[in-house]
N, C-alpha and C. Protein backbone atom coordinates (compact mmCIF):
# COMPACT_ATOMS: atom_id res chain seq x y z
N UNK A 1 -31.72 -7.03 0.85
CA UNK A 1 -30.38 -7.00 1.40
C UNK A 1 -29.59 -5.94 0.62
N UNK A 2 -28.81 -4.77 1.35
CA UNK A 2 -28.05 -3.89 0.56
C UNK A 2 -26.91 -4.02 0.97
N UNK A 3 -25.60 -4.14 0.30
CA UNK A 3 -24.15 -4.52 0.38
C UNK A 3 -23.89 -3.60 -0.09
N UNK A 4 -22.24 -2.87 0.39
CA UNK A 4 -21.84 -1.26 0.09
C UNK A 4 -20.21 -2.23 -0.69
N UNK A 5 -19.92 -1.93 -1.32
CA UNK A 5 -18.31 -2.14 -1.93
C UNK A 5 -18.00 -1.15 -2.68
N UNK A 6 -16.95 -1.44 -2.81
CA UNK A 6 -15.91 -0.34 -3.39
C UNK A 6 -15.28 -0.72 -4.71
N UNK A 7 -15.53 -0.13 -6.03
CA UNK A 7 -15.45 -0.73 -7.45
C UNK A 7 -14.13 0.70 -7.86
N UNK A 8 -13.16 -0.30 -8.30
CA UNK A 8 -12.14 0.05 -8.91
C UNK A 8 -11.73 0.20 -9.71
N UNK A 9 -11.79 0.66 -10.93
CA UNK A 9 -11.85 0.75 -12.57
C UNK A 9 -10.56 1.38 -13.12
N UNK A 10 -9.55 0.58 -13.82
CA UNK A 10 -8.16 0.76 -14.31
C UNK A 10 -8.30 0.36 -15.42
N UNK A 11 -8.79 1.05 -16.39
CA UNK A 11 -8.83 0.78 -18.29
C UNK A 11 -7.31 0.62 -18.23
N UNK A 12 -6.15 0.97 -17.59
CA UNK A 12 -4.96 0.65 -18.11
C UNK A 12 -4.45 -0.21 -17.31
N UNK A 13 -4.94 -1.03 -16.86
CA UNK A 13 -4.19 -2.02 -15.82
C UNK A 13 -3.40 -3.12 -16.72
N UNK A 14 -2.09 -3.91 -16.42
CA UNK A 14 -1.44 -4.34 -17.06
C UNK A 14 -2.30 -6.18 -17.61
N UNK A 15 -3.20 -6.40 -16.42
CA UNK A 15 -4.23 -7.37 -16.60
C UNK A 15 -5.55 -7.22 -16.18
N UNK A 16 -6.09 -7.84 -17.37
CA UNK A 16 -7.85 -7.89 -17.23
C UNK A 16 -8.40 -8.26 -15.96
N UNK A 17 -7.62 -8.88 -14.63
CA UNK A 17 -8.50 -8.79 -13.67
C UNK A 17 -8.40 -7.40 -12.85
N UNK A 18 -7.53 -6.95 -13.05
CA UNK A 18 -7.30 -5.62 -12.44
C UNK A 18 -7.51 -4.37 -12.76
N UNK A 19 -8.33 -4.45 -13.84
CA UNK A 19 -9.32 -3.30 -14.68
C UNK A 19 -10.45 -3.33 -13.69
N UNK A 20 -11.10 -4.25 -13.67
CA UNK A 20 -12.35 -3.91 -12.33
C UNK A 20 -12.44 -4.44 -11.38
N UNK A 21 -12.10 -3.85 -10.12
CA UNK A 21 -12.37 -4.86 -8.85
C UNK A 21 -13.60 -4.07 -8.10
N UNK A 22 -14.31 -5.18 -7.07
CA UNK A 22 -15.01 -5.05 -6.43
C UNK A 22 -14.58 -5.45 -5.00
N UNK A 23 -14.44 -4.47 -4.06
CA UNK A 23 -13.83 -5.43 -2.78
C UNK A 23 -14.86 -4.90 -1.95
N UNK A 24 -15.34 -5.50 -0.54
CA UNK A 24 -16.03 -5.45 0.63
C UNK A 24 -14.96 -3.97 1.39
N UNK A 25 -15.69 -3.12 1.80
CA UNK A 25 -14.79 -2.14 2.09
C UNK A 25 -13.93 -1.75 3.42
N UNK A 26 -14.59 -2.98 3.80
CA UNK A 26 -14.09 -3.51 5.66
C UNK A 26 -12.71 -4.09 5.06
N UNK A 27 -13.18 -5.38 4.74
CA UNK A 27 -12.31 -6.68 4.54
C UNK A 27 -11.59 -6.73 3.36
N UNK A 28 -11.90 -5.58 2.10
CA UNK A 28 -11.00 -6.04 0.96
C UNK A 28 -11.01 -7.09 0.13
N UNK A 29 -11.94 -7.79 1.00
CA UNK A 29 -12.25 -9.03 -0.11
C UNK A 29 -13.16 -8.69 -1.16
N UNK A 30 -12.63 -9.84 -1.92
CA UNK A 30 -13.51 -9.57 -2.98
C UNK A 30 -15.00 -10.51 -3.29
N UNK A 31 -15.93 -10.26 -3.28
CA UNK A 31 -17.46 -10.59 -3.04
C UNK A 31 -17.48 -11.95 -3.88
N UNK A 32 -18.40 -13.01 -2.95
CA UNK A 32 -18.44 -14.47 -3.93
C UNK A 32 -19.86 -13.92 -3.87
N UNK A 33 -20.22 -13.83 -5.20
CA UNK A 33 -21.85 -13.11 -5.97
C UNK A 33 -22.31 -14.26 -5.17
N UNK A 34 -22.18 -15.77 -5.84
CA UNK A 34 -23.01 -16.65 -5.89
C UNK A 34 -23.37 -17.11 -4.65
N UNK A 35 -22.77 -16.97 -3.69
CA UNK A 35 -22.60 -17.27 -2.08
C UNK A 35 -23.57 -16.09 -1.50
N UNK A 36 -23.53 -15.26 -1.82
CA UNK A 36 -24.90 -13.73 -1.62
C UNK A 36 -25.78 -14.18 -2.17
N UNK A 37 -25.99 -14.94 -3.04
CA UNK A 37 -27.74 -14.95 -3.58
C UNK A 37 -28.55 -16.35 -2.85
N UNK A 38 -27.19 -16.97 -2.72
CA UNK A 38 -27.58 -18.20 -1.53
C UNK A 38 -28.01 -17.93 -0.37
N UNK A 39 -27.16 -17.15 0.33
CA UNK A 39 -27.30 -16.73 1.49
C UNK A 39 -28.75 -16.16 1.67
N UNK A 40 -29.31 -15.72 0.39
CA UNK A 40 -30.48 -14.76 0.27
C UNK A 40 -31.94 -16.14 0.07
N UNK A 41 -31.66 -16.75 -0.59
CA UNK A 41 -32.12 -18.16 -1.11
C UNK A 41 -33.18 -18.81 0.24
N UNK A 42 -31.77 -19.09 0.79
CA UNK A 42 -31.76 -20.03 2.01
C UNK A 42 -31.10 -20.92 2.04
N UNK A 43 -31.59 -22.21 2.70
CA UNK A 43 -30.66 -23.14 3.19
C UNK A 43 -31.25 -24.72 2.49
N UNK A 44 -31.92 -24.65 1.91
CA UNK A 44 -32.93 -25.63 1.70
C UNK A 44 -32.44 -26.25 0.05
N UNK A 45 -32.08 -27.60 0.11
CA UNK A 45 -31.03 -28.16 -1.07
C UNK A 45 -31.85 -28.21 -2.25
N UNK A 46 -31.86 -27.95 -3.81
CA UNK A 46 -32.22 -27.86 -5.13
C UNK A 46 -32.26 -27.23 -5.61
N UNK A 47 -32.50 -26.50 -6.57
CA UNK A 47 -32.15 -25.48 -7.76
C UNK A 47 -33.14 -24.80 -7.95
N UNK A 48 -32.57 -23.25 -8.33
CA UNK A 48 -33.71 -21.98 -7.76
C UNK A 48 -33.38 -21.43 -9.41
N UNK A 49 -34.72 -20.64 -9.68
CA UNK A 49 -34.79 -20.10 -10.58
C UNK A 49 -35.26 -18.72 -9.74
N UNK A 50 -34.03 -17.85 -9.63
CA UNK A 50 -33.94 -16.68 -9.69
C UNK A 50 -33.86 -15.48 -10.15
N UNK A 51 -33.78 -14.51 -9.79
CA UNK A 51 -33.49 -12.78 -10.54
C UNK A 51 -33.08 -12.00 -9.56
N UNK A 52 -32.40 -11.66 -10.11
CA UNK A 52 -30.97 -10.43 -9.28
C UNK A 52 -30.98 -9.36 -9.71
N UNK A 53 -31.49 -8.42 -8.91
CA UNK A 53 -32.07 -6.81 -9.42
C UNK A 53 -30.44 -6.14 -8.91
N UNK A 54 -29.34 -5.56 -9.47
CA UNK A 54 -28.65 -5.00 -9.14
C UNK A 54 -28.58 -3.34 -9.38
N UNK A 55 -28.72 -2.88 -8.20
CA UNK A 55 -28.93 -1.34 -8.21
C UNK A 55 -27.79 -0.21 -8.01
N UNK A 56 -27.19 0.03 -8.72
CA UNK A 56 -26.03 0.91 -8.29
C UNK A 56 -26.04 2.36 -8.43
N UNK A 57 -25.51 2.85 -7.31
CA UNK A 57 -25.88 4.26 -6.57
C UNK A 57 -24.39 5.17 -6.20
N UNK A 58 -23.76 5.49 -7.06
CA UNK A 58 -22.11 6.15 -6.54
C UNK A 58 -22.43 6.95 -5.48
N UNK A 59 -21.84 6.19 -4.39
CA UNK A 59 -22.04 7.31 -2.98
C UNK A 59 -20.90 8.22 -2.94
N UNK A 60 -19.26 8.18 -3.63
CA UNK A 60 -18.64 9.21 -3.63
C UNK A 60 -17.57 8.18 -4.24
N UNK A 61 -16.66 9.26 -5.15
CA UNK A 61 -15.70 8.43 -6.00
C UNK A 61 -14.63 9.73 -5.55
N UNK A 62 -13.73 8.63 -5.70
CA UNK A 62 -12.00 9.07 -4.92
C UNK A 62 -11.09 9.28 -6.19
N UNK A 63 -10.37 10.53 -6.58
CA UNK A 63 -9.45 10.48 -7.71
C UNK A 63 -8.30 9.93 -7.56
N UNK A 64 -7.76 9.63 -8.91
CA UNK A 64 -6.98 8.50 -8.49
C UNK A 64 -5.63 9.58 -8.54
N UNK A 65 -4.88 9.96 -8.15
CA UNK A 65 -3.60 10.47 -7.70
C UNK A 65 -2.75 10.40 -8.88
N UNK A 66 -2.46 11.64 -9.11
CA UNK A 66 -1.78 11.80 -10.40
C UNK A 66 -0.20 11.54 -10.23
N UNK A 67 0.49 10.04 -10.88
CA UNK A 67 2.10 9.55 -10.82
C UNK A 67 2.27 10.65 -11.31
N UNK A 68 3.44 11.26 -10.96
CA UNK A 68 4.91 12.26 -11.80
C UNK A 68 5.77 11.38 -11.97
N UNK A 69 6.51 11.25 -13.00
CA UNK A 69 7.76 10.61 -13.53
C UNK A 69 8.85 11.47 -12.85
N UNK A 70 10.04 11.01 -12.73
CA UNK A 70 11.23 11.66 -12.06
C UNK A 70 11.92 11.03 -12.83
N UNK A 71 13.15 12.01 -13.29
CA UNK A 71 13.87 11.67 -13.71
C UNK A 71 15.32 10.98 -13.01
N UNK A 72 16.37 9.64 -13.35
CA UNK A 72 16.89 9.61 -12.39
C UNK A 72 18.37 9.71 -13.64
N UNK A 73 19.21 10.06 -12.97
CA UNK A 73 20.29 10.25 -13.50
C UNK A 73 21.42 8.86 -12.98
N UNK A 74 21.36 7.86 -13.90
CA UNK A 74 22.47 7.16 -13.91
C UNK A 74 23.84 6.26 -13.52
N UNK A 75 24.15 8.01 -13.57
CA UNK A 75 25.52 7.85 -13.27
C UNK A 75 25.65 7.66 -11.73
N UNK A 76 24.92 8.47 -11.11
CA UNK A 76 25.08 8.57 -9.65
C UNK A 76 24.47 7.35 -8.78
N UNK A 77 23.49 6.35 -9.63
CA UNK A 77 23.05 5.04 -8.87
C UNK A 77 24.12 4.12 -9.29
N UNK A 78 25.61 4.26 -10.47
CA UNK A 78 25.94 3.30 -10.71
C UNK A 78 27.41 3.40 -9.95
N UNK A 79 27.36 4.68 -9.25
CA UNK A 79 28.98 4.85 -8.57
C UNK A 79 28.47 4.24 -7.76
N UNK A 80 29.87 3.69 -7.44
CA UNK A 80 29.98 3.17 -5.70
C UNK A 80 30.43 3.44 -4.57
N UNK A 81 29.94 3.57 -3.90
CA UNK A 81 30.30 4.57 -2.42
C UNK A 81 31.47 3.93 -1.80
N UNK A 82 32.29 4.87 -1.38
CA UNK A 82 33.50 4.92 -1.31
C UNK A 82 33.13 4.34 0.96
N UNK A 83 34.01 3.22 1.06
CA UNK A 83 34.24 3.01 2.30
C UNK A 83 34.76 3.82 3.04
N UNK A 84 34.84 4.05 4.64
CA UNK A 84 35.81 4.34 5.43
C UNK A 84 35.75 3.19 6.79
N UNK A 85 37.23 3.27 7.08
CA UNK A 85 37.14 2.40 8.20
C UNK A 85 36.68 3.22 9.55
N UNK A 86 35.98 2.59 10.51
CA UNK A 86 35.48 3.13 11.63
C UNK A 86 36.42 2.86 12.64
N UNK A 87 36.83 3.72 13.54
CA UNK A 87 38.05 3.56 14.48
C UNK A 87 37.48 3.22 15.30
């Protein structure tokens, strides 16, 4: 069985789950491993002594878009706009 996802890697993410994700690249979800090796298993109830060969192959990696900081000036978000009445 070969499954394609999309692995996301943020060494600076503000939390440890969001340093690496793995999502399904349709659905965005994110993969239940253990529910794939079942599925692979079968259907048949008791406990498997398995091995999970995981093979990874970068089919193309996307750069991540470089933020610019802007500067904002202040003064001009803290005036307040002057009304007019509409006739």
């Amino acid at each position: 069985m070969i499954k394609h996802y999309i692995l996301s890697l943020n060494p600076t993410a503000k939390h440890d789950w969001d340093r690496c994700i793995l999502r399904d690249p349709l659905t965005a979800k994110r993969p239940d491993i253990s529910k794939l090796i079942a599925e692979a298993v079968g259907s048949d109830t008791g406990s498997y002594l398995v091995s999970v060969n995981i093979e990874v192959q970068v089919l193309e990696q996307a750069a991540v878009p470089h933020m610019e900081q802007l500067s904002l000036n202040i003064s001009e978000v803290t005036e307040k706009p002057q009304l007019r009445e509409v006739a």
